[in-house]
PDB file of N, CA and C in Angstrom:
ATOM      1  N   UNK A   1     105.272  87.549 110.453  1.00  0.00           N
ATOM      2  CA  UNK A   1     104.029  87.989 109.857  1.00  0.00           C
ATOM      3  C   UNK A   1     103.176  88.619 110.950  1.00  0.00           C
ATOM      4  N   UNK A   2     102.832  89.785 110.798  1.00  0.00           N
ATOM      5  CA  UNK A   2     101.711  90.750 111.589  1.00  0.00           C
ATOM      6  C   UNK A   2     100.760  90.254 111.719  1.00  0.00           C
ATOM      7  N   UNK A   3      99.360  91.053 112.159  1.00  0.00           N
ATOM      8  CA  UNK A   3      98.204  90.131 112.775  1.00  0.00           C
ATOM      9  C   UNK A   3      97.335  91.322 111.877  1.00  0.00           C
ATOM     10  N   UNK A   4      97.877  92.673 111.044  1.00  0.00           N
ATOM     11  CA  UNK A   4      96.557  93.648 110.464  1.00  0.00           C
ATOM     12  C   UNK A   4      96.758  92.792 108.973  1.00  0.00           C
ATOM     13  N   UNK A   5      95.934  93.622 108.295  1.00  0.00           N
ATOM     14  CA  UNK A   5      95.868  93.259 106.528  1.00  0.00           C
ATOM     15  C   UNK A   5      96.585  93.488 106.255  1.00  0.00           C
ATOM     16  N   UNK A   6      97.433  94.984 106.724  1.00  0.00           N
ATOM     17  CA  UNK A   6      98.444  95.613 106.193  1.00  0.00           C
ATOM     18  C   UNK A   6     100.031  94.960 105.991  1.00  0.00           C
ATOM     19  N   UNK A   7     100.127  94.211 107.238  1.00  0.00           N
ATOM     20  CA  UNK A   7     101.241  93.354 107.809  1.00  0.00           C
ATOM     21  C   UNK A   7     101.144  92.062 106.654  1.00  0.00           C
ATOM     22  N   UNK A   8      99.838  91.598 106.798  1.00  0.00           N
ATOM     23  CA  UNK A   8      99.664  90.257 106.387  1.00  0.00           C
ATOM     24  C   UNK A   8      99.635  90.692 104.620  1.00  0.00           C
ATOM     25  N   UNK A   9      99.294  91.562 104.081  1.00  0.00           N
ATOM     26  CA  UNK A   9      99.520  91.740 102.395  1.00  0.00           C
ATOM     27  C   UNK A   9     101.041  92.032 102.210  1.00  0.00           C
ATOM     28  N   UNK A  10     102.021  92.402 102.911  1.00  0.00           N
ATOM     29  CA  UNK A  10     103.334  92.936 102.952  1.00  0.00           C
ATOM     30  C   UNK A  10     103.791  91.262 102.860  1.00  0.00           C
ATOM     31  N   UNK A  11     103.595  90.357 103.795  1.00  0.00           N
ATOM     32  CA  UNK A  11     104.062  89.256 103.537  1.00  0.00           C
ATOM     33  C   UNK A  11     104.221  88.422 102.562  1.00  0.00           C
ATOM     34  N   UNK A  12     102.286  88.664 102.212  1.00  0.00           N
ATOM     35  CA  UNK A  12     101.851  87.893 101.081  1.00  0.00           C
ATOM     36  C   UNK A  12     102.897  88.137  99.632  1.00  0.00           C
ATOM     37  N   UNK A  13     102.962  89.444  99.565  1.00  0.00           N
ATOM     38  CA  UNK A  13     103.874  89.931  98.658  1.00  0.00           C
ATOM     39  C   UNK A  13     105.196  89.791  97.965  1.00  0.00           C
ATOM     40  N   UNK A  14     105.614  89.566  99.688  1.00  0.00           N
ATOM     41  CA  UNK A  14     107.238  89.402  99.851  1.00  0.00           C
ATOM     42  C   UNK A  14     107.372  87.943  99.256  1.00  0.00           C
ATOM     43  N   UNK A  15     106.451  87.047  99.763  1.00  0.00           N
ATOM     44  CA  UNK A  15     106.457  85.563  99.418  1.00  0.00           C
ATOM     45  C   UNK A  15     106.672  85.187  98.225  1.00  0.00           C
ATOM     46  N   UNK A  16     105.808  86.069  97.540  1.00  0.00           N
ATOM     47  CA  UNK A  16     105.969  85.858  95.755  1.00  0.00           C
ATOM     48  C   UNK A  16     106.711  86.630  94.932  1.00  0.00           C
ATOM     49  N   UNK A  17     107.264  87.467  95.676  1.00  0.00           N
ATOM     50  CA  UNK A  17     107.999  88.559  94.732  1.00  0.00           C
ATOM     51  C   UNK A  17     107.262  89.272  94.207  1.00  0.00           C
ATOM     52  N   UNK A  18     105.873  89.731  94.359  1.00  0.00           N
ATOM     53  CA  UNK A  18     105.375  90.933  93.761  1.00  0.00           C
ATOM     54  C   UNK A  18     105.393  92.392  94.473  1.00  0.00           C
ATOM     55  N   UNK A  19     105.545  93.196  93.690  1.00  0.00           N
ATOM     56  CA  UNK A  19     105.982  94.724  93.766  1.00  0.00           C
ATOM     57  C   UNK A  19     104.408  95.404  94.086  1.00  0.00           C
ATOM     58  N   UNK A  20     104.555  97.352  94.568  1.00  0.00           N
ATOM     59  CA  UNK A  20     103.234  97.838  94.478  1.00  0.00           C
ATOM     60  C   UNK A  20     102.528  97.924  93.332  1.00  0.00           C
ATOM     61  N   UNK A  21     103.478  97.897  92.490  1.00  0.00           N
ATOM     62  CA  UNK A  21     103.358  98.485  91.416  1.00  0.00           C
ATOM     63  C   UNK A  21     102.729  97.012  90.839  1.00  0.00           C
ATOM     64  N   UNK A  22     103.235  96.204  90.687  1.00  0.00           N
ATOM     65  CA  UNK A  22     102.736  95.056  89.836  1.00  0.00           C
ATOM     66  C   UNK A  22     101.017  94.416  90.829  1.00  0.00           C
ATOM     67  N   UNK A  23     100.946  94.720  91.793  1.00  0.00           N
ATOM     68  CA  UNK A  23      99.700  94.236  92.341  1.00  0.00           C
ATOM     69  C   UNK A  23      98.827  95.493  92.200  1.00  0.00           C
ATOM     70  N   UNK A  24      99.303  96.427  91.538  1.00  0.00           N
ATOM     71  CA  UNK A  24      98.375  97.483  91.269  1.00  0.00           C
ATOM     72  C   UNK A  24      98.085  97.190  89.693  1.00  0.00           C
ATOM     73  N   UNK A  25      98.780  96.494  88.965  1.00  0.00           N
ATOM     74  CA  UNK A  25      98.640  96.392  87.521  1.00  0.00           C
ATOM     75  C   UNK A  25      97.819  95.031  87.097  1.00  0.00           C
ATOM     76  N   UNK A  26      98.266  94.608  88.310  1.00  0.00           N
ATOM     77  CA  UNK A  26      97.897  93.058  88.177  1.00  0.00           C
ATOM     78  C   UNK A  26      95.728  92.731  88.550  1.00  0.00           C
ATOM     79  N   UNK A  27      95.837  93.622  89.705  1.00  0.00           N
ATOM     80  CA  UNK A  27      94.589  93.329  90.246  1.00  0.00           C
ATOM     81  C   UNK A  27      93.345  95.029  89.557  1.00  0.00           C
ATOM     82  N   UNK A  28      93.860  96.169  88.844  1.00  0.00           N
ATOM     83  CA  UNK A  28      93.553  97.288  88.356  1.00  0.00           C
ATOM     84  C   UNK A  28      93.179  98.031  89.417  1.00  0.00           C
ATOM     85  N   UNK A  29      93.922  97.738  90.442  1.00  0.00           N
ATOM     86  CA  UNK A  29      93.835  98.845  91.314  1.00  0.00           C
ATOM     87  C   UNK A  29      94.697  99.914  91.056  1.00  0.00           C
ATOM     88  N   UNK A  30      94.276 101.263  91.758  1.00  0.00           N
ATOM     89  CA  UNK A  30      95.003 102.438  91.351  1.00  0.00           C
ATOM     90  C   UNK A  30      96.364 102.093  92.257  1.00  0.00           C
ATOM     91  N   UNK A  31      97.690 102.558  91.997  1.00  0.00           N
ATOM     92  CA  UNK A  31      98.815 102.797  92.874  1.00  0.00           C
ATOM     93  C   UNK A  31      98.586 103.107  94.236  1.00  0.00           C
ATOM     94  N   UNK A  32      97.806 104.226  94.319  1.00  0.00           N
ATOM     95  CA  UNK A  32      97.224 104.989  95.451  1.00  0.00           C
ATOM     96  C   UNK A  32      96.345 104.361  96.077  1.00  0.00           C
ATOM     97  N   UNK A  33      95.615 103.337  96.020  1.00  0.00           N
ATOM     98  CA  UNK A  33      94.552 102.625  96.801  1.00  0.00           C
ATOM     99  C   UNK A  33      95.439 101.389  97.082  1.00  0.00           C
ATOM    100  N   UNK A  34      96.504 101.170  96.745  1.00  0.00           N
ATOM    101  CA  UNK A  34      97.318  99.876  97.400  1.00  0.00           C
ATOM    102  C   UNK A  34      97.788 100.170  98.368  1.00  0.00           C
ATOM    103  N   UNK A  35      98.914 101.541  98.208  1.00  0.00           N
ATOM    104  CA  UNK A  35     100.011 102.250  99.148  1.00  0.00           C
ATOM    105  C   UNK A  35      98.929 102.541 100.254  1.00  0.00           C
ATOM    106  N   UNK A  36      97.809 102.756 100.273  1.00  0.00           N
ATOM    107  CA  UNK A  36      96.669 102.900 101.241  1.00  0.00           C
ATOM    108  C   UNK A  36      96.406 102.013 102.435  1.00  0.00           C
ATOM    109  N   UNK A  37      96.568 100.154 101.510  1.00  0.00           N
ATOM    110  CA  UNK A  37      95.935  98.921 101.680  1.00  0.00           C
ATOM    111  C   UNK A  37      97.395  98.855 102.571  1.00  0.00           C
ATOM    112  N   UNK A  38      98.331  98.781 101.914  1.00  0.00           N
ATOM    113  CA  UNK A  38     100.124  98.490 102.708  1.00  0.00           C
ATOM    114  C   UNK A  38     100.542  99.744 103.616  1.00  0.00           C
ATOM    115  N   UNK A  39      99.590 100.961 103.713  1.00  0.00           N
ATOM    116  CA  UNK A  39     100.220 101.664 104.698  1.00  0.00           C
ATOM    117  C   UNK A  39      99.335 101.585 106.450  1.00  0.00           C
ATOM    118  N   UNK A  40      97.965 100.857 105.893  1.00  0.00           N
ATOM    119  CA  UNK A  40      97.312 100.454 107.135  1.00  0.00           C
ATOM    120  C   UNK A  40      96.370 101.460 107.227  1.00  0.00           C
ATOM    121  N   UNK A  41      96.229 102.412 106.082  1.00  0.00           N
ATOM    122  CA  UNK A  41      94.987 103.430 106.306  1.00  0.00           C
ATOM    123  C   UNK A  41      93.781 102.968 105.625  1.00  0.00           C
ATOM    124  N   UNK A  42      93.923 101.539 105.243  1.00  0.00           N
ATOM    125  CA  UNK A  42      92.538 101.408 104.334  1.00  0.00           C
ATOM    126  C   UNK A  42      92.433 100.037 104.452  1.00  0.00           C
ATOM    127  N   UNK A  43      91.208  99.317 104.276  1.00  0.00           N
ATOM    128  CA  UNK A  43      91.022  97.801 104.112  1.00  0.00           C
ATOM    129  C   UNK A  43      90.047  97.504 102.811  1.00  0.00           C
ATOM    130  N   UNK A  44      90.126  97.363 101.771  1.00  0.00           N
ATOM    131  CA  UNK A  44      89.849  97.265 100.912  1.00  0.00           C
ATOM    132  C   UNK A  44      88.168  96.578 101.328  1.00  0.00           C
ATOM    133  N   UNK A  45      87.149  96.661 100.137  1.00  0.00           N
ATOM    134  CA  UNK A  45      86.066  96.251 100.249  1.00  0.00           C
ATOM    135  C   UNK A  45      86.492  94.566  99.790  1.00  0.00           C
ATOM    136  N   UNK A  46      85.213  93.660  99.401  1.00  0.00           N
ATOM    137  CA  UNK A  46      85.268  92.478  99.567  1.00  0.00           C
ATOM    138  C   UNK A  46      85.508  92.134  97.815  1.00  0.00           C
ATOM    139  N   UNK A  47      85.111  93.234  96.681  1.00  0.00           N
ATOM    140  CA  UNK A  47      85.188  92.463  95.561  1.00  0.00           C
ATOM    141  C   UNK A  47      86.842  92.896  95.534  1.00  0.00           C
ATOM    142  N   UNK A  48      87.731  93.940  96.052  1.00  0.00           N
ATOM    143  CA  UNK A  48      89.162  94.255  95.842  1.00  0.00           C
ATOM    144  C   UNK A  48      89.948  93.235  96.441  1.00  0.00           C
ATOM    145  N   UNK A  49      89.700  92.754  97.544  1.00  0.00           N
ATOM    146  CA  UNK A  49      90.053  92.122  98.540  1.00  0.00           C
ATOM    147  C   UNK A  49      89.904  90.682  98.026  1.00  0.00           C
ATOM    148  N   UNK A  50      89.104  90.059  97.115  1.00  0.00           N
ATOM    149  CA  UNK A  50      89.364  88.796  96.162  1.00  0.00           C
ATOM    150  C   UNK A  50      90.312  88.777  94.536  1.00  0.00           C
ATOM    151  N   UNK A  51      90.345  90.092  94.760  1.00  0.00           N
ATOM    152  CA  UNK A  51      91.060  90.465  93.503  1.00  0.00           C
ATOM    153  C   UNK A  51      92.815  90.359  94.188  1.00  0.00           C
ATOM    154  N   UNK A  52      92.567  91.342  95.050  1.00  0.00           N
ATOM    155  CA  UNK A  52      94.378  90.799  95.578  1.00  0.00           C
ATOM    156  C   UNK A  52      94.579  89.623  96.399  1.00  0.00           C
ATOM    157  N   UNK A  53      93.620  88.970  97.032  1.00  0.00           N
ATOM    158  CA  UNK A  53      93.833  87.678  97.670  1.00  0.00           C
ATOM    159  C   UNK A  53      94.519  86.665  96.531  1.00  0.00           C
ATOM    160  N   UNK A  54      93.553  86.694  95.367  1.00  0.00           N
ATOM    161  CA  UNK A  54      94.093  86.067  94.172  1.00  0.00           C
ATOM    162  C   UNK A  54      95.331  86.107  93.759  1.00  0.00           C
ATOM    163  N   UNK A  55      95.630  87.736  93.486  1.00  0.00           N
ATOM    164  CA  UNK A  55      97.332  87.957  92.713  1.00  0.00           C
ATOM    165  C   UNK A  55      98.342  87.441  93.829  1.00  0.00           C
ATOM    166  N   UNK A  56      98.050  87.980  94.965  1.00  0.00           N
ATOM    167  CA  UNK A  56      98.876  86.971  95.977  1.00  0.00           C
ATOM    168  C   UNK A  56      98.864  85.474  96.580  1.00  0.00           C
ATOM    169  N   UNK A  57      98.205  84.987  95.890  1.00  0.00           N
ATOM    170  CA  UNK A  57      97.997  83.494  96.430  1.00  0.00           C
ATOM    171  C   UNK A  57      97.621  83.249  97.931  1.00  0.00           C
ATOM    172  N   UNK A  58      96.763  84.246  98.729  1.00  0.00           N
ATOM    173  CA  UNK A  58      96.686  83.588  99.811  1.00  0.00           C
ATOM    174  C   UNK A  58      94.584  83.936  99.833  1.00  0.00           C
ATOM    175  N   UNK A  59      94.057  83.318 100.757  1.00  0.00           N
ATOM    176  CA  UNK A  59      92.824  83.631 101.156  1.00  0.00           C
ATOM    177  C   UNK A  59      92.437  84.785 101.607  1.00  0.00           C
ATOM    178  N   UNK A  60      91.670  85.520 101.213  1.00  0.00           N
ATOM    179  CA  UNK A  60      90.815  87.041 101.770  1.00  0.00           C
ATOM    180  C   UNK A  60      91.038  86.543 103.462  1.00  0.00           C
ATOM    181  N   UNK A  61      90.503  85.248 103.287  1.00  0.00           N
ATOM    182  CA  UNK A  61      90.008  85.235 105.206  1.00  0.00           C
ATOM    183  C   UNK A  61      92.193  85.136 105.980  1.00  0.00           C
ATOM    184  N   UNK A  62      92.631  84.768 105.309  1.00  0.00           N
ATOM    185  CA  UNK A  62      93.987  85.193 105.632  1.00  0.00           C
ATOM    186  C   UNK A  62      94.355  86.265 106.015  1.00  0.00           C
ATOM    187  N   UNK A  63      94.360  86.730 104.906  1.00  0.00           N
ATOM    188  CA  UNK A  63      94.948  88.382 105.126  1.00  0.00           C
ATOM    189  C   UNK A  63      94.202  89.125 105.972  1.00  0.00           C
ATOM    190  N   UNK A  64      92.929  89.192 105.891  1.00  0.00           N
ATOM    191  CA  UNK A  64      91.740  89.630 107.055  1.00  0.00           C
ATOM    192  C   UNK A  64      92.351  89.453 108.660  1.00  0.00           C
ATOM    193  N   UNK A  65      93.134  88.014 108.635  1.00  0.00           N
ATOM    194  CA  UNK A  65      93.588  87.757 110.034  1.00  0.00           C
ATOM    195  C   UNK A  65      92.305  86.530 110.505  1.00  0.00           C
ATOM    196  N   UNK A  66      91.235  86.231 109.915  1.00  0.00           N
ATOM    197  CA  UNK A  66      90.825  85.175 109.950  1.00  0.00           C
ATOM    198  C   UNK A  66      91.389  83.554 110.309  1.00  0.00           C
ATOM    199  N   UNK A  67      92.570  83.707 109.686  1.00  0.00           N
ATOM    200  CA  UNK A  67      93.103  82.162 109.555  1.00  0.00           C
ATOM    201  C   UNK A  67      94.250  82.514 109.835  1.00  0.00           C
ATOM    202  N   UNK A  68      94.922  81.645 110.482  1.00  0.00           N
ATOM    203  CA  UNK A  68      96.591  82.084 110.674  1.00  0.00           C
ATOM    204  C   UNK A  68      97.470  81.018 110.097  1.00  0.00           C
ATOM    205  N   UNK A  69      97.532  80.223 109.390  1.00  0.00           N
ATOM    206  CA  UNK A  69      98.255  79.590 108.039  1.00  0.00           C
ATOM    207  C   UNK A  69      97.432  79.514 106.918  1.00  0.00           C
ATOM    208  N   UNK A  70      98.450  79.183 106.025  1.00  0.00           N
ATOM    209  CA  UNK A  70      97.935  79.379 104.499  1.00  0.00           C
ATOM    210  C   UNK A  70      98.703  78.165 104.359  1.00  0.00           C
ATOM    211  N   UNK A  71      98.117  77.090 103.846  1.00  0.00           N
ATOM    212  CA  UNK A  71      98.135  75.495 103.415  1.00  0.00           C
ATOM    213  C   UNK A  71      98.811  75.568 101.991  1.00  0.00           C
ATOM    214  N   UNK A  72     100.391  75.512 102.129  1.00  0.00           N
ATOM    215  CA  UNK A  72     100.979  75.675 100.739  1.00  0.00           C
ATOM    216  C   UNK A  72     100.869  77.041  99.875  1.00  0.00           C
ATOM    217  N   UNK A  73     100.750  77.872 100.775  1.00  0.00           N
ATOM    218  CA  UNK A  73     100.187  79.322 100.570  1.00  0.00           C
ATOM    219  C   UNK A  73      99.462  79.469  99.265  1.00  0.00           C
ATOM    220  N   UNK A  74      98.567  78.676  98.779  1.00  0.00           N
ATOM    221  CA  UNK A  74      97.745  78.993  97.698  1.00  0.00           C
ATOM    222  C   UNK A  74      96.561  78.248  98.388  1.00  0.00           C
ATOM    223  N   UNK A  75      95.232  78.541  98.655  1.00  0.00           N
ATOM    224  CA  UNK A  75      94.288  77.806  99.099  1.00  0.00           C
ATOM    225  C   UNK A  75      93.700  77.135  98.698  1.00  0.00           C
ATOM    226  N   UNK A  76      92.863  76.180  99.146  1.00  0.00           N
ATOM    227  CA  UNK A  76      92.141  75.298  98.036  1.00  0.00           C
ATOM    228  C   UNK A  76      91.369  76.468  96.844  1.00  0.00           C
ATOM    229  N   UNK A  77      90.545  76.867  98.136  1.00  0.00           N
ATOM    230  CA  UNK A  77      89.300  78.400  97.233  1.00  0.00           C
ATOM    231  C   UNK A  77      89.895  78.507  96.358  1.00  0.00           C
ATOM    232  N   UNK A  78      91.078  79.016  95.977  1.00  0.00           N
ATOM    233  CA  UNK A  78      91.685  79.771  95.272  1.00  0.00           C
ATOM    234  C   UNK A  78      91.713  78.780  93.838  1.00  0.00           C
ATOM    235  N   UNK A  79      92.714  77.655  94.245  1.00  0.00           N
ATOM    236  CA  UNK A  79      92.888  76.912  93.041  1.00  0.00           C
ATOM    237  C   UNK A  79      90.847  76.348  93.093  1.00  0.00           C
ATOM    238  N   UNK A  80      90.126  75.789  93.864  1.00  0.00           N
ATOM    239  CA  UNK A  80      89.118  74.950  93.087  1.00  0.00           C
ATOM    240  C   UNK A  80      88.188  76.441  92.205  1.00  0.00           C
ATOM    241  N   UNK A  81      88.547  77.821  92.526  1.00  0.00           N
ATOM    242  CA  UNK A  81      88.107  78.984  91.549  1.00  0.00           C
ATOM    243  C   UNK A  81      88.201  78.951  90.063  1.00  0.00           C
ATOM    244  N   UNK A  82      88.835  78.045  89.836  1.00  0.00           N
ATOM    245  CA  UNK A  82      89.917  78.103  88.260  1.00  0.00           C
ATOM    246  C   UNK A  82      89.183  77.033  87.874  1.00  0.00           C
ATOM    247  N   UNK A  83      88.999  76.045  88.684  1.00  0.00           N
ATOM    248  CA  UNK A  83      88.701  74.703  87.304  1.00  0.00           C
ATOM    249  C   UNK A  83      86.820  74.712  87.171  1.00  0.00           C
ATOM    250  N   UNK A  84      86.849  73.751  85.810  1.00  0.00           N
ATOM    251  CA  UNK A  84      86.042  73.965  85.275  1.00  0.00           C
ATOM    252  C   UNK A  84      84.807  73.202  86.220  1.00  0.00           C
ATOM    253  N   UNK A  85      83.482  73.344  86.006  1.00  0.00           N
ATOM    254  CA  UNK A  85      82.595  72.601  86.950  1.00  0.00           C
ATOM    255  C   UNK A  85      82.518  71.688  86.648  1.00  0.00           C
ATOM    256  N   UNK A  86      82.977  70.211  85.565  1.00  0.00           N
ATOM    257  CA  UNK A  86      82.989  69.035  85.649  1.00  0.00           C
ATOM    258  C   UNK A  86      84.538  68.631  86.587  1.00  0.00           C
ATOM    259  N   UNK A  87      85.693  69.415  86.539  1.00  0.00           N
ATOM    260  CA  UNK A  87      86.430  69.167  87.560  1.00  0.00           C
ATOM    261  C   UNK A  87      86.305  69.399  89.146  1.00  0.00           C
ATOM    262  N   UNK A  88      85.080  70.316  89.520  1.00  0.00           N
ATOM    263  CA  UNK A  88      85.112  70.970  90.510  1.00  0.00           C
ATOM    264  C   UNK A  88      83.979  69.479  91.245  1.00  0.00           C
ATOM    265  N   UNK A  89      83.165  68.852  90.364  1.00  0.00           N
ATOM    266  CA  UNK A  89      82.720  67.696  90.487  1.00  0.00           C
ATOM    267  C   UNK A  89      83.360  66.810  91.251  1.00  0.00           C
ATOM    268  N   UNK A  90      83.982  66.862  90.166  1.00  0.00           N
ATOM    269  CA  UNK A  90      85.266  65.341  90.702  1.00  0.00           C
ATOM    270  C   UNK A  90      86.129  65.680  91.969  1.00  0.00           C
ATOM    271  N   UNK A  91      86.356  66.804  92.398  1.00  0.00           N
ATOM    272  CA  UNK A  91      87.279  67.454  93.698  1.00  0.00           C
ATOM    273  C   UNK A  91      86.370  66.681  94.816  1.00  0.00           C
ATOM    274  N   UNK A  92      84.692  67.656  94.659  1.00  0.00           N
ATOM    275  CA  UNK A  92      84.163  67.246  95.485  1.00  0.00           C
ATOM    276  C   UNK A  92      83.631  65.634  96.037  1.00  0.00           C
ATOM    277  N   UNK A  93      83.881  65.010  94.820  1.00  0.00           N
ATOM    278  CA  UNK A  93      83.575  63.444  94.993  1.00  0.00           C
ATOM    279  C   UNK A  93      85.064  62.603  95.524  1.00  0.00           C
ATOM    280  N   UNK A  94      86.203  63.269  95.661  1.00  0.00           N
ATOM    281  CA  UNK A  94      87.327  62.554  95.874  1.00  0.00           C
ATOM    282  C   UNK A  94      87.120  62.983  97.206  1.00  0.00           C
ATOM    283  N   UNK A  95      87.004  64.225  97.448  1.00  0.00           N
ATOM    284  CA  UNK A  95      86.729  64.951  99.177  1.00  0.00           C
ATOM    285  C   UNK A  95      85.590  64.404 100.381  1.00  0.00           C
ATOM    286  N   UNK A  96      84.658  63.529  99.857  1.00  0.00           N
ATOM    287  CA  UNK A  96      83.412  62.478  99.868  1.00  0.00           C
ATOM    288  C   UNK A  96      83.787  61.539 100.217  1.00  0.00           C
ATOM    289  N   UNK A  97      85.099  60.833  99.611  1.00  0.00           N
ATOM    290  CA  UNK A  97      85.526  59.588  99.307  1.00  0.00           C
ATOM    291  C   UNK A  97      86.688  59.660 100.951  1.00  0.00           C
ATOM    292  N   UNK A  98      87.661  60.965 100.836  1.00  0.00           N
ATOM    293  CA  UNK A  98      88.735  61.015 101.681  1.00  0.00           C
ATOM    294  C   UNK A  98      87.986  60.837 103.195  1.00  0.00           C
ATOM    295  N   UNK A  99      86.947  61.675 103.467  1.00  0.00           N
ATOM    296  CA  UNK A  99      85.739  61.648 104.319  1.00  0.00           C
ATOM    297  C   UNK A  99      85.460  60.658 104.850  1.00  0.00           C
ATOM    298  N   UNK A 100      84.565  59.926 104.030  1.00  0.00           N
ATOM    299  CA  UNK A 100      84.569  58.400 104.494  1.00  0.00           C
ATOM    300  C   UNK A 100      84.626  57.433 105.235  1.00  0.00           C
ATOM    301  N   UNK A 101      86.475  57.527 104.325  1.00  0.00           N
ATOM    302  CA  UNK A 101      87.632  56.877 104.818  1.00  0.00           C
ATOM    303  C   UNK A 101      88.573  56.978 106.328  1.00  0.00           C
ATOM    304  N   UNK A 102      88.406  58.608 106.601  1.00  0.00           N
ATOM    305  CA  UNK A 102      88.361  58.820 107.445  1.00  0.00           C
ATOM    306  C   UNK A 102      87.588  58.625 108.680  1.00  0.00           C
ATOM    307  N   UNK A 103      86.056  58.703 108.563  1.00  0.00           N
ATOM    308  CA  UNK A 103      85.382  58.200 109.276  1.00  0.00           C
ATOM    309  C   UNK A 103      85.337  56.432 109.533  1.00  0.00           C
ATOM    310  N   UNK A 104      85.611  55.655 108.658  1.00  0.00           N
ATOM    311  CA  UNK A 104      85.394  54.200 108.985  1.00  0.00           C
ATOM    312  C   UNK A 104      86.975  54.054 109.749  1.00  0.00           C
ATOM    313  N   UNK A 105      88.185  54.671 109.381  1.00  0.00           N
ATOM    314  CA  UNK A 105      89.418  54.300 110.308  1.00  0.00           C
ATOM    315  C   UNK A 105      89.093  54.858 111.761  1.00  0.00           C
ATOM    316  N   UNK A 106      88.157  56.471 112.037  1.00  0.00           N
ATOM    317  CA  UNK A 106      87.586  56.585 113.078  1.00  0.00           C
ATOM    318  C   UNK A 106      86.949  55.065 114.182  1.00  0.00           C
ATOM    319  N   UNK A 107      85.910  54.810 113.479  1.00  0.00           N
ATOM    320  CA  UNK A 107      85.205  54.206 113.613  1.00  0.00           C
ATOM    321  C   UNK A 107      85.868  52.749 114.304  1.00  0.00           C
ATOM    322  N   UNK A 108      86.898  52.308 113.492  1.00  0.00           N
ATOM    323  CA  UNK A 108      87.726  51.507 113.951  1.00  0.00           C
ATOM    324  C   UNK A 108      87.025  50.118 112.768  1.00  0.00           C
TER     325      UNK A 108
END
C-alpha cells in the first residue's frame, strides 16, 4: 500500500473487489472524476471523499494518509454513521464503561 490517495484508494478497492466503474455508480461520481482520483491528478473535496471512504470501507483520514492501518478495514466512524442515536448512546456508554476499566487495572 502507497503513502498518496491515489495508491491508498487502489488498495481500498482491490480489498473489496470494487471496480471504477462500480465506485463511480456507487458513490455518483462521474467515471471521469474517479479515473482522476486513481490516476493521482486529483484529490477529491471532503463531501466526495466521505462518499468514497464509505463505498470502500476505509476512513477519509486513511486514504488521506492520515492513519496508516484501518482496524478490520471498516472503521468505527464508519459503522457508528449507520446506527440509530439510541444505539449510538449505548456505544458510547459501553466505551465509558471499557475506559474505566481500563483506568482502575492502570491504577492497579
Amino acid at each position: 500500500m502507497g503513502k498518496t490517495f491515489a495508491d491508498r484508494l487502489r488498495w481500498a478497492m482491490e480489498r473489496k473487489g470494487i471496480r471504477q466503474v462500480d465506485l463511480s455508480k456507487w458513490t455518483g461520481l462521474s467515471d471521469g472524476m474517479i479515473s482522476q482520483y486513481l490516476s493521482g491528478m486529483s484529490v477529491p473535496r471532503e463531501e466526495n471523499l466521505k462518499k468514497i471512504a464509505y463505498v470502500v470501507g476505509a476512513s477519509p483520514a486513511f486514504l488521506l494518509g492520515y492513519e496508516d492501518t484501518q482496524v478490520g478495514f471498516q472503521t468505527l466512524d464508519s459503522v457508528y454513521s449507520l446506527l440509530t442515536f439510541d444505539d449510538k448512546k449505548k456505544v458510547l456508554e459501553y466505551a465509558e464503561m471499557l475506559l474505566d476499566k481500563e483506568q482502575r487495572d492502570v491504577q492497579g
